[in-house]
PDB file of N, CA and C in Angstrom:
ATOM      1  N   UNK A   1     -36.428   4.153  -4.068  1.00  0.00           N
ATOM      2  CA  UNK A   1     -35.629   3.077  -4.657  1.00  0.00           C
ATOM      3  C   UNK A   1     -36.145   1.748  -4.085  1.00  0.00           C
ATOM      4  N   UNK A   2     -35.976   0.865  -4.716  1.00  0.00           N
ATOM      5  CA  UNK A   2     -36.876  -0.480  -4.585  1.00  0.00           C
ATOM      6  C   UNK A   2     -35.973  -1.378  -4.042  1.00  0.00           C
ATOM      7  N   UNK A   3     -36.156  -2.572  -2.927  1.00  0.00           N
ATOM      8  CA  UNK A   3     -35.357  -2.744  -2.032  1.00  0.00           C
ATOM      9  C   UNK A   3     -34.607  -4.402  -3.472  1.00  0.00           C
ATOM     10  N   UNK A   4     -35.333  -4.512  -4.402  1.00  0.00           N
ATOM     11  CA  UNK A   4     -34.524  -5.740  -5.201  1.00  0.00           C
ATOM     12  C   UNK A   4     -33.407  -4.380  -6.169  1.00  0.00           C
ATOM     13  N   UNK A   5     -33.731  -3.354  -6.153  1.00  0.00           N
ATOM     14  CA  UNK A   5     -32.734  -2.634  -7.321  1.00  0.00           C
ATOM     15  C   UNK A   5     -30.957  -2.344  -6.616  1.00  0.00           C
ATOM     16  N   UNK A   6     -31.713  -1.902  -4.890  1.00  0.00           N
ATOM     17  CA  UNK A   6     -31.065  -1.227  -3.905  1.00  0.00           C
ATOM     18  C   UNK A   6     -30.020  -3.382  -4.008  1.00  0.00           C
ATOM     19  N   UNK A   7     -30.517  -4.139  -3.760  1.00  0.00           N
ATOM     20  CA  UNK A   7     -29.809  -5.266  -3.485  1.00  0.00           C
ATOM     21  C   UNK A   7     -28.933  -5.375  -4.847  1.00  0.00           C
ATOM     22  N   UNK A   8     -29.155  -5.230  -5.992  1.00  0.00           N
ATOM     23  CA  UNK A   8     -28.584  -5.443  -6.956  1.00  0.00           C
ATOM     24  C   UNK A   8     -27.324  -4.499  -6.917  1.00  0.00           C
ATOM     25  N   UNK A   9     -27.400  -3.311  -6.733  1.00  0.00           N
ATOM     26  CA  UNK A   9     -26.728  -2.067  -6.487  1.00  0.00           C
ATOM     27  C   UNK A   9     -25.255  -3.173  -5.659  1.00  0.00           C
ATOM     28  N   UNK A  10     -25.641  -3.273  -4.769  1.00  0.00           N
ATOM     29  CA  UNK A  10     -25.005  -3.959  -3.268  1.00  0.00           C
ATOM     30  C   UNK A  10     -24.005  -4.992  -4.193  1.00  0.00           C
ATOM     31  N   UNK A  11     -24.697  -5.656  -4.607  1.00  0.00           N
ATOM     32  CA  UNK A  11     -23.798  -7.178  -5.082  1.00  0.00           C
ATOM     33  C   UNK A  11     -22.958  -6.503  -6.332  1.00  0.00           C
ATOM     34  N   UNK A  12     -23.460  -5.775  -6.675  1.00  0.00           N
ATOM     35  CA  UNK A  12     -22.280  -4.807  -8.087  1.00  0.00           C
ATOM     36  C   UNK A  12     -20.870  -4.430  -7.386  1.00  0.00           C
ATOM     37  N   UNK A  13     -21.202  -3.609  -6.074  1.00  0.00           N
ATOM     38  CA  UNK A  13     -20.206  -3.053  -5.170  1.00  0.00           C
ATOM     39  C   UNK A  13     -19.307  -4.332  -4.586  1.00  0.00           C
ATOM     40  N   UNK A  14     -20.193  -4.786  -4.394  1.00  0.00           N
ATOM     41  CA  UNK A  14     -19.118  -5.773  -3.559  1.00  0.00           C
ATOM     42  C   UNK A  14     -18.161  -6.807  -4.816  1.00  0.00           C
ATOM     43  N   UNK A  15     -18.946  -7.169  -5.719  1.00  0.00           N
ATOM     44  CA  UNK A  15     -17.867  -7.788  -7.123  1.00  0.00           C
ATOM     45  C   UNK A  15     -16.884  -6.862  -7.121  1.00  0.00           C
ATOM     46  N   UNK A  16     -16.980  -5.529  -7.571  1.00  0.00           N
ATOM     47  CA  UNK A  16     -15.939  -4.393  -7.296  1.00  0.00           C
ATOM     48  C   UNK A  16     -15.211  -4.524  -6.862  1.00  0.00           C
ATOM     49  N   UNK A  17     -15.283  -4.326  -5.412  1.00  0.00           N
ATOM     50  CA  UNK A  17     -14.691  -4.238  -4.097  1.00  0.00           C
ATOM     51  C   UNK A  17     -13.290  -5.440  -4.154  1.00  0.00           C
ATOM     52  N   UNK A  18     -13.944  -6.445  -4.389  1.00  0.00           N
ATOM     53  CA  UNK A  18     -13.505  -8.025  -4.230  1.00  0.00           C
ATOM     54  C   UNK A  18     -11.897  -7.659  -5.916  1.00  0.00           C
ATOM     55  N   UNK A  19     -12.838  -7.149  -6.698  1.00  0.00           N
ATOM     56  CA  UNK A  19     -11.769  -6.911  -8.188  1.00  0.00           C
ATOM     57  C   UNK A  19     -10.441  -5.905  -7.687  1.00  0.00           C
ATOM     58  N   UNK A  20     -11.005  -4.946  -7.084  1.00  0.00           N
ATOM     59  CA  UNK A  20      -9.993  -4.210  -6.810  1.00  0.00           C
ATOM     60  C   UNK A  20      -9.156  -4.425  -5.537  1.00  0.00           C
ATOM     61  N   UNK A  21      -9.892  -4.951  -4.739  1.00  0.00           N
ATOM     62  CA  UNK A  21      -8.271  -5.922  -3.478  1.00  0.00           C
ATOM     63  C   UNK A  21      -7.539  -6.634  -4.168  1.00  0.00           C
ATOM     64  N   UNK A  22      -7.810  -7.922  -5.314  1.00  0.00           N
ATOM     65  CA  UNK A  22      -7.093  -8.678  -6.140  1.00  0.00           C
ATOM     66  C   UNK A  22      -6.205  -7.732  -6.702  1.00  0.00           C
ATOM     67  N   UNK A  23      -6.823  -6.191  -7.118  1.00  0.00           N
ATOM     68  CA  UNK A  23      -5.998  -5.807  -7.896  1.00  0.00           C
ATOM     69  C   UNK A  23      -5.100  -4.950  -6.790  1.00  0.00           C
ATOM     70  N   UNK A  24      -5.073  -4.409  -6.434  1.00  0.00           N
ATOM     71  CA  UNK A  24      -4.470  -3.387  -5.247  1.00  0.00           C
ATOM     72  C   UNK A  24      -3.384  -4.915  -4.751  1.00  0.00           C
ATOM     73  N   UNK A  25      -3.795  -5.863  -4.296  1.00  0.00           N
ATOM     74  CA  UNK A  25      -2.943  -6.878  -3.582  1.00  0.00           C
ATOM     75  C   UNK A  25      -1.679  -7.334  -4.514  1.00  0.00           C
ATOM     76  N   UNK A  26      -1.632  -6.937  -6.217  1.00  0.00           N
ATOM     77  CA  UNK A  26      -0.748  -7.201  -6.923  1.00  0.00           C
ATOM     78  C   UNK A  26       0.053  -5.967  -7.094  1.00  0.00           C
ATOM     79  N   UNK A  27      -0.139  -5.123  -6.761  1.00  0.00           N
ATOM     80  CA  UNK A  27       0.461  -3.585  -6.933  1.00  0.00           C
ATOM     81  C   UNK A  27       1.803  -3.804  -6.217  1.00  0.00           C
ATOM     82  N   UNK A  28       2.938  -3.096  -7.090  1.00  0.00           N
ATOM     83  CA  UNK A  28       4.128  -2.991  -6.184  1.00  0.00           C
ATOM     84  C   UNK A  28       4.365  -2.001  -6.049  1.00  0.00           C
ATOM     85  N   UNK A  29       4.993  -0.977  -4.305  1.00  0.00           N
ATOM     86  CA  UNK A  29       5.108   0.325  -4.109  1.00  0.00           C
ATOM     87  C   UNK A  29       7.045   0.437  -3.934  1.00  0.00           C
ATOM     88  N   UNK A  30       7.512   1.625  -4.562  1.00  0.00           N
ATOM     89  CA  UNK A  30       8.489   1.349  -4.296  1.00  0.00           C
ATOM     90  C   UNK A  30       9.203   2.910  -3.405  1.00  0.00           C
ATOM     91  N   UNK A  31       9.779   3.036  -2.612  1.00  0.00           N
ATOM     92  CA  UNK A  31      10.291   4.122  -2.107  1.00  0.00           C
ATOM     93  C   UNK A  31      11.738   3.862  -1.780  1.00  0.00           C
ATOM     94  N   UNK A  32      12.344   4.883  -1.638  1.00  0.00           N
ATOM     95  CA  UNK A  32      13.558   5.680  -1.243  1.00  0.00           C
ATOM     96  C   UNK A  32      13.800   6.301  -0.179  1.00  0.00           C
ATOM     97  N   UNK A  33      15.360   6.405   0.521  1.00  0.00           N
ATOM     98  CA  UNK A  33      15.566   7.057   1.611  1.00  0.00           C
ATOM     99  C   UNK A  33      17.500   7.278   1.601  1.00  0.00           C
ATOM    100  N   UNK A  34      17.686   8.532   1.887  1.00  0.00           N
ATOM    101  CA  UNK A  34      18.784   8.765   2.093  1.00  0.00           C
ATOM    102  C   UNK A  34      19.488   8.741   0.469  1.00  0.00           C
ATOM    103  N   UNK A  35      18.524   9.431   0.354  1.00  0.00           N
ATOM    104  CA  UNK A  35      19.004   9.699  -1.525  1.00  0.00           C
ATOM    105  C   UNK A  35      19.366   8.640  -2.325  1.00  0.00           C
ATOM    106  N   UNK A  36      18.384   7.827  -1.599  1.00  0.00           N
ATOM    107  CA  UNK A  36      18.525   6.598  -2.826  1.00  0.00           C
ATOM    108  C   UNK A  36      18.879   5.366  -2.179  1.00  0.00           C
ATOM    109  N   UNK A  37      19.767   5.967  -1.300  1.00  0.00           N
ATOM    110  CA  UNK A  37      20.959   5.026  -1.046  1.00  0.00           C
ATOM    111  C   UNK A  37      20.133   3.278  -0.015  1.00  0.00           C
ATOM    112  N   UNK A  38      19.222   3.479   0.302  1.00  0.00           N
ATOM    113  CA  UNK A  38      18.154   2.460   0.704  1.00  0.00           C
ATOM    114  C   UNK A  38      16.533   2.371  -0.036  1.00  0.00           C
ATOM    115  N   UNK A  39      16.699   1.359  -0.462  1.00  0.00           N
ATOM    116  CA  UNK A  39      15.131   1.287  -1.699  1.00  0.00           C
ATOM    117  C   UNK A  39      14.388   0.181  -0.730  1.00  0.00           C
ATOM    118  N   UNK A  40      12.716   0.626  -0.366  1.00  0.00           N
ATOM    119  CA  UNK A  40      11.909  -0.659  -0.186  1.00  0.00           C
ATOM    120  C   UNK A  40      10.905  -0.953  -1.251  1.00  0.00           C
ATOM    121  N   UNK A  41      10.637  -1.989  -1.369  1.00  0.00           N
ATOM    122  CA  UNK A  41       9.585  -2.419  -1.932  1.00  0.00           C
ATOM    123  C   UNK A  41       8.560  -3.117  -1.270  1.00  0.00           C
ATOM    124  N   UNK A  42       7.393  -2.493  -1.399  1.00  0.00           N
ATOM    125  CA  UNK A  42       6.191  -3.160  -0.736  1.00  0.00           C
ATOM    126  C   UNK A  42       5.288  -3.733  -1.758  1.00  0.00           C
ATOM    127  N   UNK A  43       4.742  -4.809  -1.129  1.00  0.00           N
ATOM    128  CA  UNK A  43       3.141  -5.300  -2.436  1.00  0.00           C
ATOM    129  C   UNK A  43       2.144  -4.629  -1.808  1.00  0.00           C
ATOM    130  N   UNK A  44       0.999  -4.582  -2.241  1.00  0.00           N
ATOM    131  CA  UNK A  44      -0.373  -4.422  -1.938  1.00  0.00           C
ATOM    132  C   UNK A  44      -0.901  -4.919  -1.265  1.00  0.00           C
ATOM    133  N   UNK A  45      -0.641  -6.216  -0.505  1.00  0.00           N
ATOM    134  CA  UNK A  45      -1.230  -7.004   0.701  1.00  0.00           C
ATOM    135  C   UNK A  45      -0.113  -6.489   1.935  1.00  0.00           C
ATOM    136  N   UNK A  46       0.357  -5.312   2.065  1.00  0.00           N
ATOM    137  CA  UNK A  46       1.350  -4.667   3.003  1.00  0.00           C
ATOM    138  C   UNK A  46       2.284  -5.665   3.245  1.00  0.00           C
ATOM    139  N   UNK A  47       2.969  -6.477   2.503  1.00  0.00           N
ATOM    140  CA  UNK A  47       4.138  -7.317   2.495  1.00  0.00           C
ATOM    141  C   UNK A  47       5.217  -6.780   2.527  1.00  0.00           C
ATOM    142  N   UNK A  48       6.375  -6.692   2.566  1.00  0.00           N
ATOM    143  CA  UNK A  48       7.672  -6.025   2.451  1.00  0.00           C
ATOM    144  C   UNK A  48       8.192  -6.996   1.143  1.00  0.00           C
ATOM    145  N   UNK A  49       8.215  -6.658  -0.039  1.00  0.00           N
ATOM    146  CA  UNK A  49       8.718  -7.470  -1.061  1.00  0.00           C
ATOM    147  C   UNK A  49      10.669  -7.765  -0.828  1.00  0.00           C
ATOM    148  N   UNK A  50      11.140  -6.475  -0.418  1.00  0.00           N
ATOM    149  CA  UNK A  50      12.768  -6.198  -0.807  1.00  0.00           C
ATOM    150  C   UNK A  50      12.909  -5.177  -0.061  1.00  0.00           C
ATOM    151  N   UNK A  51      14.683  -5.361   0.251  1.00  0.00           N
ATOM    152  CA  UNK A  51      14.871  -4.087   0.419  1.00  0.00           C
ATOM    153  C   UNK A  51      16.099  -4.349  -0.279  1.00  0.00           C
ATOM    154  N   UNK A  52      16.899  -3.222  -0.636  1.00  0.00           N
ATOM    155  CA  UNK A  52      18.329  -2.559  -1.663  1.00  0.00           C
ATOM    156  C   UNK A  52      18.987  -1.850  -0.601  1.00  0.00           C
ATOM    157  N   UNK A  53      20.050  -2.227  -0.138  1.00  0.00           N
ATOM    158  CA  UNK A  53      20.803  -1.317   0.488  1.00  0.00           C
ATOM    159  C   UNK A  53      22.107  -0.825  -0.537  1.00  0.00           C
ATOM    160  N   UNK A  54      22.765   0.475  -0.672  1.00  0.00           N
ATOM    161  CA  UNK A  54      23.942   0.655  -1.742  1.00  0.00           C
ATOM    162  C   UNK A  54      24.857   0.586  -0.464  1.00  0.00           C
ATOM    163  N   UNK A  55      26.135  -0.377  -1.314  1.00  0.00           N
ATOM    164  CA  UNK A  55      27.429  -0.456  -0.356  1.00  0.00           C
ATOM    165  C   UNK A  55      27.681   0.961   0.521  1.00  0.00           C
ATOM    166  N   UNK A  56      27.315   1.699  -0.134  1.00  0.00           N
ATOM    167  CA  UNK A  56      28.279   3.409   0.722  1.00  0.00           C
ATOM    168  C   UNK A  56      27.041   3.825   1.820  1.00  0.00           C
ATOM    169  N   UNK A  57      26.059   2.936   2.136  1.00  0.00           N
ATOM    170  CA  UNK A  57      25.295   3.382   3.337  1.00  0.00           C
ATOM    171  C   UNK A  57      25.760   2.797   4.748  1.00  0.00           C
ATOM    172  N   UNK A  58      26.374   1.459   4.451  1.00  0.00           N
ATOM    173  CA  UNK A  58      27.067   0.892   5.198  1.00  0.00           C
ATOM    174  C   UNK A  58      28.191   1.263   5.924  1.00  0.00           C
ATOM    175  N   UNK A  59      27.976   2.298   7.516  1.00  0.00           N
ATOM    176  CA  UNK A  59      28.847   2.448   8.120  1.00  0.00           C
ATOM    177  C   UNK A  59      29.243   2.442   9.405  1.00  0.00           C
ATOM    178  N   UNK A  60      30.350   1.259   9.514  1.00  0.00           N
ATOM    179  CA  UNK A  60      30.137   0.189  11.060  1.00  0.00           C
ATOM    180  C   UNK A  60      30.298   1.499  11.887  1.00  0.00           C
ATOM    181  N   UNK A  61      30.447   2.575  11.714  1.00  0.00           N
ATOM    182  CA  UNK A  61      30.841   3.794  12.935  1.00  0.00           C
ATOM    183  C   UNK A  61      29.384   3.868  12.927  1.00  0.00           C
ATOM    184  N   UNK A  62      28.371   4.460  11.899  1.00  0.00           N
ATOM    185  CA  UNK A  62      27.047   4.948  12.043  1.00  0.00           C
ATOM    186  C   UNK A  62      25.793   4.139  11.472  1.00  0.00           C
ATOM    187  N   UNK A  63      25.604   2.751  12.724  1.00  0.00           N
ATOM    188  CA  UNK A  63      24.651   1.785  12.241  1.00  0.00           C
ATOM    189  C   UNK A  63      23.321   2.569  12.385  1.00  0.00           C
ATOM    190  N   UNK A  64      23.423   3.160  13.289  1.00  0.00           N
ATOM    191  CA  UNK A  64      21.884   3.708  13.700  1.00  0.00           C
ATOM    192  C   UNK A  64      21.156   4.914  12.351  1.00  0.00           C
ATOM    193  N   UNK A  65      22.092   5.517  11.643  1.00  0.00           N
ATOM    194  CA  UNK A  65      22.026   5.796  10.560  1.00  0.00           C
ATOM    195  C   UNK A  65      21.026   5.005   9.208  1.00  0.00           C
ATOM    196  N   UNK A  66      21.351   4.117   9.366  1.00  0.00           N
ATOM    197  CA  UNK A  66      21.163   2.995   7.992  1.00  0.00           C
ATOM    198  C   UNK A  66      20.272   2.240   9.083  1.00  0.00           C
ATOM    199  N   UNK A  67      19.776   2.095   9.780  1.00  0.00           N
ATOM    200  CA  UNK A  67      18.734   1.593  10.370  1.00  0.00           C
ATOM    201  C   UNK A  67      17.518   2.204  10.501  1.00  0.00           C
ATOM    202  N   UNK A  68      17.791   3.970  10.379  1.00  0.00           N
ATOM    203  CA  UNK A  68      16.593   5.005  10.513  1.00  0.00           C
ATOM    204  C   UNK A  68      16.217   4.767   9.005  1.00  0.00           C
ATOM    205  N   UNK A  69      17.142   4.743   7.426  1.00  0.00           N
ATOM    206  CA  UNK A  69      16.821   5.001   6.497  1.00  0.00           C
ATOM    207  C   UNK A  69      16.252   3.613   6.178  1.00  0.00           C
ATOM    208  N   UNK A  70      16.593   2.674   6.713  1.00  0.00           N
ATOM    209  CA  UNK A  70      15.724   1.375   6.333  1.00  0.00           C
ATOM    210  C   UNK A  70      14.125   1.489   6.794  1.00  0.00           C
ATOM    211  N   UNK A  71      14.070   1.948   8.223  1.00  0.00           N
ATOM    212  CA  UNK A  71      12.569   2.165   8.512  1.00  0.00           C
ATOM    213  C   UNK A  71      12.238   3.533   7.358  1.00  0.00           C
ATOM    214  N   UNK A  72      12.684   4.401   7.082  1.00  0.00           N
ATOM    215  CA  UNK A  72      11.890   5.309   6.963  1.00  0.00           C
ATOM    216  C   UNK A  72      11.701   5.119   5.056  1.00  0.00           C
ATOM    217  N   UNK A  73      12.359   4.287   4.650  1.00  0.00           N
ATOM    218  CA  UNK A  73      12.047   3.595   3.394  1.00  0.00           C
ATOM    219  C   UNK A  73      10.608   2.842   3.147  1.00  0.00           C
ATOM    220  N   UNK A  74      11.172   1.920   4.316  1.00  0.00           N
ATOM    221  CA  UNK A  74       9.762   0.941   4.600  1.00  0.00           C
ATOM    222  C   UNK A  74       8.206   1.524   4.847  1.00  0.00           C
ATOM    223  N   UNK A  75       8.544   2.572   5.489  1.00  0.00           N
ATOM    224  CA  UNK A  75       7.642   3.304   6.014  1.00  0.00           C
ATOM    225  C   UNK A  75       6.711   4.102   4.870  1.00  0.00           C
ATOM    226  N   UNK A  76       7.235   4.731   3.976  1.00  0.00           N
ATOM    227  CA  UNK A  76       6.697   5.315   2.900  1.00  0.00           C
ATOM    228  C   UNK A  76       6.578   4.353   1.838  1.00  0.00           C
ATOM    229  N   UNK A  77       7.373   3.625   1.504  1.00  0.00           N
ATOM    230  CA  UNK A  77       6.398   1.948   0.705  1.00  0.00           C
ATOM    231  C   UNK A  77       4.865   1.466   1.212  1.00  0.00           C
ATOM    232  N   UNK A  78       4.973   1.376   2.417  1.00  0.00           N
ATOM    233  CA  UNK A  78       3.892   1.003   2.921  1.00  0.00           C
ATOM    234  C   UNK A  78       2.713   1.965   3.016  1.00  0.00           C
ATOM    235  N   UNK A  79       3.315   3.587   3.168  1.00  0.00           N
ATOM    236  CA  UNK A  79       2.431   4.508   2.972  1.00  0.00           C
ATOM    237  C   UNK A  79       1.499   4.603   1.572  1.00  0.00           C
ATOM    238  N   UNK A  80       3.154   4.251   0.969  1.00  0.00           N
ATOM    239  CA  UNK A  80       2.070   4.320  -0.787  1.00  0.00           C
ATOM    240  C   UNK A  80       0.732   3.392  -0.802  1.00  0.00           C
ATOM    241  N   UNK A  81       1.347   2.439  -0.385  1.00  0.00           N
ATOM    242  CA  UNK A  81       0.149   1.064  -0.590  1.00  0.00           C
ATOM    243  C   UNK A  81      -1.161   1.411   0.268  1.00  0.00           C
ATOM    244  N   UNK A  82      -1.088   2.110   1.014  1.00  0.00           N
ATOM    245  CA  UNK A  82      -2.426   2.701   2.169  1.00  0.00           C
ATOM    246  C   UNK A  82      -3.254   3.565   1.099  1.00  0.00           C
ATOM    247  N   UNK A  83      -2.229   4.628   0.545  1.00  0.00           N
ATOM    248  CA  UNK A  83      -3.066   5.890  -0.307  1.00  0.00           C
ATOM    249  C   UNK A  83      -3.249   4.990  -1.445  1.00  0.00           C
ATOM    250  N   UNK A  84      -2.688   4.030  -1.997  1.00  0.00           N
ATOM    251  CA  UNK A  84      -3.351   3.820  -3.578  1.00  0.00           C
ATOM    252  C   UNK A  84      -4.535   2.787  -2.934  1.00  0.00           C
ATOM    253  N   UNK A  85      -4.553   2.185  -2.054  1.00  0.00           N
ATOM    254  CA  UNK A  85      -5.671   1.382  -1.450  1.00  0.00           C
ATOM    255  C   UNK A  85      -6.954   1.925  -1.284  1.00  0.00           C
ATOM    256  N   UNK A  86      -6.637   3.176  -0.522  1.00  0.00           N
ATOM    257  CA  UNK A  86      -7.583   4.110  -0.321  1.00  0.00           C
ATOM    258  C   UNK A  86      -8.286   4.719  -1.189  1.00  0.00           C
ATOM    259  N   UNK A  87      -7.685   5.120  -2.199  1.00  0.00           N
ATOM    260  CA  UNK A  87      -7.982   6.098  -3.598  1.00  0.00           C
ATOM    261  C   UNK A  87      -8.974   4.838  -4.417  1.00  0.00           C
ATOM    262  N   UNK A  88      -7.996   3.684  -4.584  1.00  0.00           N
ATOM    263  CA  UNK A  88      -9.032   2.377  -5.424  1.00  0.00           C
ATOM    264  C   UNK A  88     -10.379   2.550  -4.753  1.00  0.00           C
ATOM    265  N   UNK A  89     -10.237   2.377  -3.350  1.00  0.00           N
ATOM    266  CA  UNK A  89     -11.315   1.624  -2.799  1.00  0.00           C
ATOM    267  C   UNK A  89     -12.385   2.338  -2.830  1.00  0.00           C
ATOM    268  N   UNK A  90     -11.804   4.015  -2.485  1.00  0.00           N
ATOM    269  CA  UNK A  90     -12.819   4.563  -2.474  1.00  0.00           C
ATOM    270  C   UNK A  90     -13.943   5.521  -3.858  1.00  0.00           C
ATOM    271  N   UNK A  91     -12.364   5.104  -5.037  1.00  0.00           N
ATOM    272  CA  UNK A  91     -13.701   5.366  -6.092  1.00  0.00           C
ATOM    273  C   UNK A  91     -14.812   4.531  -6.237  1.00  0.00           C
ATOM    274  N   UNK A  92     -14.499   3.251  -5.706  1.00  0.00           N
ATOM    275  CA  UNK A  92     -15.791   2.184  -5.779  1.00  0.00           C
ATOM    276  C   UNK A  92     -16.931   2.614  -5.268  1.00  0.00           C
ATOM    277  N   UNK A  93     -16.347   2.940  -3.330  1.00  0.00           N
ATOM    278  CA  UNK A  93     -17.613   3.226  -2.698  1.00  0.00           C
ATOM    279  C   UNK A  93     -18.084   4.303  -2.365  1.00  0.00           C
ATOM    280  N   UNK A  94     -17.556   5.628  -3.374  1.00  0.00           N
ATOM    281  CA  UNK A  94     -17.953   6.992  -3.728  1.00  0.00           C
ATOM    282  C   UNK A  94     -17.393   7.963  -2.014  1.00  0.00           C
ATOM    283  N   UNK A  95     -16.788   6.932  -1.197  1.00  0.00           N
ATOM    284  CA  UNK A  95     -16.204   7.832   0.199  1.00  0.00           C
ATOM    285  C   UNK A  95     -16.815   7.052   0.946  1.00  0.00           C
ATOM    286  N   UNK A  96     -18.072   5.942   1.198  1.00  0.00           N
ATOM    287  CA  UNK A  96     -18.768   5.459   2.065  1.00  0.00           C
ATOM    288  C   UNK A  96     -18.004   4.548   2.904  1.00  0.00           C
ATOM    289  N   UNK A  97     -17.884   4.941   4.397  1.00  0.00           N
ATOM    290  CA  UNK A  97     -17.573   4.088   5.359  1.00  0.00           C
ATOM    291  C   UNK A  97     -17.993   2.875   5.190  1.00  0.00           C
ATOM    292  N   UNK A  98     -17.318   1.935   4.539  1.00  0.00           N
ATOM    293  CA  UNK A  98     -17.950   0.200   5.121  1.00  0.00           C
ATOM    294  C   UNK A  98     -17.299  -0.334   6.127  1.00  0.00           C
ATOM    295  N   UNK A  99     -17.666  -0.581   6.974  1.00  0.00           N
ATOM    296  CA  UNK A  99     -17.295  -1.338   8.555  1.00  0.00           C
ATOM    297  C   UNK A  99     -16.055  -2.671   7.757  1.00  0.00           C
ATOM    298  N   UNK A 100     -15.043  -2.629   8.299  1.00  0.00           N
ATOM    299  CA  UNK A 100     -14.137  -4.440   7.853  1.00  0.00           C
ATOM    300  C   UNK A 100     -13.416  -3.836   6.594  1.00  0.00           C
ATOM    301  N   UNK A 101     -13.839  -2.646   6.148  1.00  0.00           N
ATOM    302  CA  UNK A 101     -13.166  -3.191   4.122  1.00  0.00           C
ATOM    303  C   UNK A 101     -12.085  -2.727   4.373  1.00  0.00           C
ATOM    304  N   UNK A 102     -11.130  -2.183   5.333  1.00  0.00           N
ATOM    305  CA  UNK A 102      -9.661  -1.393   5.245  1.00  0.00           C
ATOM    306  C   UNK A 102      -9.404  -0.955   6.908  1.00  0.00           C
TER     307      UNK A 102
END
């Protein structure tokens, strides 16, 4: 392979690369916890968009309750946004480790 084809190759990937963070960074992830009863929403730049709490999670006897289901909401929002990041990124670069991209 010829080192101007191999460079052309390169600058294709990286336009890619660059299309699909724009696009991945607009993505919204949304998860659940405690049957519903706490919703997060994450964007694609690992932001925390929202969270939804339903009145009946709210209970001044059991805060620590509704504090686990808030993290563990957040937690799998943010998970989504890792795996659909991952999955984009890496149909681009066929599985190839690039040093910085994630």
């Amino acid at each position: 392979m010829d080192m101007k084809k191999m460079m052309k190759q390169a600058q294709k990937m990286q336009m890619e690369l660059a299309r699909a963070q724009d696009e991945i960074k607009d993505m919204t992830f949304e998860a659940t916890a405690g049957g519903g009863m706490v919703k997060a929403v994450a964007l694609g730049d690992m932001t925390l968009q929202s969270i939804e709490i339903d009145k009946d999670a709210v209970d001044p006897e059991d805060i620590e309750m509704l504090e686990d289901m808030v993290v563990a909401a957040v937690n799998e929002a943010l998970r989504g946004v890792g795996e659909a990041s991952s999955s984009r990124l890496n149909s681009i670069t066929g599985g190839m480790n690039i040093p910085g991209l994630m």
